[in-house]
C-alpha atoms as a PDB file:
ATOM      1  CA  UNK A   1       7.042  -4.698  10.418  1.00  0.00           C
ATOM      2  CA  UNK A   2       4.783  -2.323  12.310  1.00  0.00           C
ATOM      3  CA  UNK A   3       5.128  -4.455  15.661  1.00  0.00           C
ATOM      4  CA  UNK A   4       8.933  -4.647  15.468  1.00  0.00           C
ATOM      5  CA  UNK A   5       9.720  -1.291  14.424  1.00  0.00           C
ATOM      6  CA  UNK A   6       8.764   2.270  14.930  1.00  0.00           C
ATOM      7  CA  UNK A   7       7.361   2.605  11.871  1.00  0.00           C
ATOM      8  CA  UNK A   8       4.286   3.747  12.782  1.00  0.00           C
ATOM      9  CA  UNK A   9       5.227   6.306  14.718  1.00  0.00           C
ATOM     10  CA  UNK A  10       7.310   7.638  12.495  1.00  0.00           C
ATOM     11  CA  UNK A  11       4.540   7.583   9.526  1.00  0.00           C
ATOM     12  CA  UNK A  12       2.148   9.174  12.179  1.00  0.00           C
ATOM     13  CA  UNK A  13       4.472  11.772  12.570  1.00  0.00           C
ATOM     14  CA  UNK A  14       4.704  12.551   8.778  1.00  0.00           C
ATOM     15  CA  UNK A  15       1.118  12.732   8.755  1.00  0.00           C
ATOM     16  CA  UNK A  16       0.860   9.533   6.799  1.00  0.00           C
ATOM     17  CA  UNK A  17      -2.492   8.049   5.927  1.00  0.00           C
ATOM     18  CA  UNK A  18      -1.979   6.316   2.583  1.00  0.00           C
ATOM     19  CA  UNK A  19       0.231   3.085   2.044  1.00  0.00           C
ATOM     20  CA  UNK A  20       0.976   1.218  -0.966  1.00  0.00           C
ATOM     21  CA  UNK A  21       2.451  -2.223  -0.322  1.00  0.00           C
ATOM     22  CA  UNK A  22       4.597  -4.151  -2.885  1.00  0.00           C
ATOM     23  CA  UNK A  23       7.193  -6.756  -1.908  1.00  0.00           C
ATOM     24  CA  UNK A  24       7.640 -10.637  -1.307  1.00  0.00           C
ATOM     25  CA  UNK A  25       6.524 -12.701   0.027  1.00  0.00           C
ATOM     26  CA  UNK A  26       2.596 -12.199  -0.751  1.00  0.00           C
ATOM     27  CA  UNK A  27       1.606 -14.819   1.659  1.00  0.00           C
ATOM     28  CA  UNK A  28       3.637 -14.218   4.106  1.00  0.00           C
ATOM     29  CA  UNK A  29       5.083 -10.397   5.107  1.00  0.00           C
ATOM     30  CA  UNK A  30       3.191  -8.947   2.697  1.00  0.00           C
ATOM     31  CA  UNK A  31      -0.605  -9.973   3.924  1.00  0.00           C
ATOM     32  CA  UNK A  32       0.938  -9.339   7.809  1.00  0.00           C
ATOM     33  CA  UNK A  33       2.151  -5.921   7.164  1.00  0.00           C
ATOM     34  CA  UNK A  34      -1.461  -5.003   5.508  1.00  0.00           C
ATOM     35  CA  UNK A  35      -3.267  -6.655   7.914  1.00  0.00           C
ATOM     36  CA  UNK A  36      -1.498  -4.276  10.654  1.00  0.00           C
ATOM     37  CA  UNK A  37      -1.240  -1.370   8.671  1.00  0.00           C
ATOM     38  CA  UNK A  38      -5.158  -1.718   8.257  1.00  0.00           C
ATOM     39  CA  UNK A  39      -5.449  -2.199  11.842  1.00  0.00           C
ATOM     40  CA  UNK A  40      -3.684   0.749  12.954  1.00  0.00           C
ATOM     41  CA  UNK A  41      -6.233   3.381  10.398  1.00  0.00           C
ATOM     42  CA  UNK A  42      -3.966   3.174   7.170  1.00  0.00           C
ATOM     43  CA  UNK A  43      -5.531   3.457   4.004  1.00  0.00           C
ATOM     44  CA  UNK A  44      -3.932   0.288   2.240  1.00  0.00           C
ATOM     45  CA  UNK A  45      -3.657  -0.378  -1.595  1.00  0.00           C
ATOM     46  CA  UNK A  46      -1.235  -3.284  -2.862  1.00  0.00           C
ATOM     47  CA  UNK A  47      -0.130  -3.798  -6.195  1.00  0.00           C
ATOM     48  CA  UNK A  48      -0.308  -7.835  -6.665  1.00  0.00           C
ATOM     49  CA  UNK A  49       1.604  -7.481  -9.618  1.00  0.00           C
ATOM     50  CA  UNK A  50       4.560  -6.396  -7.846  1.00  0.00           C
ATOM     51  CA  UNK A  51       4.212  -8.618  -5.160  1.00  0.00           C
ATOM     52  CA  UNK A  52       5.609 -11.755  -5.100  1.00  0.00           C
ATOM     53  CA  UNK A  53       5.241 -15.189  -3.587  1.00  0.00           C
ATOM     54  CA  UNK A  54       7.234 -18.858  -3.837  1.00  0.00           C
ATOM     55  CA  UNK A  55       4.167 -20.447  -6.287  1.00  0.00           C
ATOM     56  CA  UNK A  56       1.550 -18.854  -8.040  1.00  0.00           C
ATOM     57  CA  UNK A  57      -1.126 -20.797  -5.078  1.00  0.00           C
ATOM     58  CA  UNK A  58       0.397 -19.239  -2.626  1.00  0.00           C
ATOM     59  CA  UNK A  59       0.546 -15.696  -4.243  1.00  0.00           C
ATOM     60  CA  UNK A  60      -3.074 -16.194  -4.642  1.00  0.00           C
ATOM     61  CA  UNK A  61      -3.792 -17.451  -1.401  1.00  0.00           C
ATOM     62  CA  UNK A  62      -1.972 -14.166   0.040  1.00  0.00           C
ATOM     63  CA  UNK A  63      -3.992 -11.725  -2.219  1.00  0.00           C
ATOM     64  CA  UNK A  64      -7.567 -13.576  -0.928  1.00  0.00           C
ATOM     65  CA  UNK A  65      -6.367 -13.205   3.074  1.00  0.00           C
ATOM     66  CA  UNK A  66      -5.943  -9.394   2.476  1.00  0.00           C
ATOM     67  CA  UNK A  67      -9.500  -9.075   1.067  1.00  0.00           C
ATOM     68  CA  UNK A  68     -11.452  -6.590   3.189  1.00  0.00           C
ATOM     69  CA  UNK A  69      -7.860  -4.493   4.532  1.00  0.00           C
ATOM     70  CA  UNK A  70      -7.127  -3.023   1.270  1.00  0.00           C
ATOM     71  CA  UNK A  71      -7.872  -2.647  -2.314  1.00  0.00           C
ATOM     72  CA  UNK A  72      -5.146  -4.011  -5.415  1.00  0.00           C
ATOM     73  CA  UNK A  73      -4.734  -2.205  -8.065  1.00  0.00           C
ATOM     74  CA  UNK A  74      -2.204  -2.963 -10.176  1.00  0.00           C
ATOM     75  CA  UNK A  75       1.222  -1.219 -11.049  1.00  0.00           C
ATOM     76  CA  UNK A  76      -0.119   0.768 -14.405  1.00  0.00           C
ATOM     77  CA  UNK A  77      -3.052   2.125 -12.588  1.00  0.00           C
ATOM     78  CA  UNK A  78      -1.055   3.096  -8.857  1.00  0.00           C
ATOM     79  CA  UNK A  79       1.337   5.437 -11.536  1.00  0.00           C
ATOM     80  CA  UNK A  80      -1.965   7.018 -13.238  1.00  0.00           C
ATOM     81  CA  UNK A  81      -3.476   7.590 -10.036  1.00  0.00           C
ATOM     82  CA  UNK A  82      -0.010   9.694  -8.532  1.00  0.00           C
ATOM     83  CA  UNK A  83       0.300  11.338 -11.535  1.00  0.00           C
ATOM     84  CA  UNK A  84      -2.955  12.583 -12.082  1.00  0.00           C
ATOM     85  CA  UNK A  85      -2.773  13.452  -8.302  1.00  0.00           C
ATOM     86  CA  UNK A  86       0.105  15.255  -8.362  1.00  0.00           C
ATOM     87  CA  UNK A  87      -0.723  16.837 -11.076  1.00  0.00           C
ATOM     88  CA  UNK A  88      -3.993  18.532  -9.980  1.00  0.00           C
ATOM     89  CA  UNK A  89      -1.891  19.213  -6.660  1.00  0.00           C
ATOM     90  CA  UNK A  90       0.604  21.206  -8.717  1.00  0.00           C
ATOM     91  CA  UNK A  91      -2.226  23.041 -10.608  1.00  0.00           C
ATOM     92  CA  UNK A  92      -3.913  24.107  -7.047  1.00  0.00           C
ATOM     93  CA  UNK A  93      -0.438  25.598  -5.876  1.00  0.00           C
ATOM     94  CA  UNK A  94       0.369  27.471  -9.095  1.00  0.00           C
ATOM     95  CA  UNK A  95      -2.992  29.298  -8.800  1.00  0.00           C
ATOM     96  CA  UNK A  96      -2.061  30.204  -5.282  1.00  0.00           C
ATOM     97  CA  UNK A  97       0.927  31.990  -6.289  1.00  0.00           C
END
């Protein structure tokens, strides 16, 4: 993705540092996109259990390449984490007020 595209400059531009990656194929466009993401400075999290790949092996297989260019944490605990975030963010700004 990131070579193709201008993703990257367009998440730079937001001010982007965090990623979560989800998607198919594990093995495949998944572990490349991480890989780069990594590269480039992004803080990467995937969520294997929304990630898909054509066996189980191969899903696997995908999951152990990333190791070492992101952490996995799974779909339950990526929700917990933004809402406990977004709470405490909403909790800072209403004392600002």
């Amino acid at each position: 993705v990131f070579p193709s595209t201008d993703l990257h400059y367009v998440l730079r531009n937001l001010h982007v540092e965090q990623l979560v990656m989800t998607g198919q194929l594990t093995d495949q466009c998944v572990e490349s996109t991480v890989r780069d993401a990594a590269d480039l400075g992004y803080f990467v999290t995937v969520v294997p259990d929304a990630c898909a790949a054509l066996s189980l092996e191969s899903h696997v297989k995908g999951l152990q390449g990333m190791k070492g260019f992101c952490r996995t944490v799974n779909t339950e605990d990526v929700i917990d984490e933004l809402t406990k975030r977004y709470s405490i963010e909403d909790a800072y700004n209403k004392t600002k007020k």
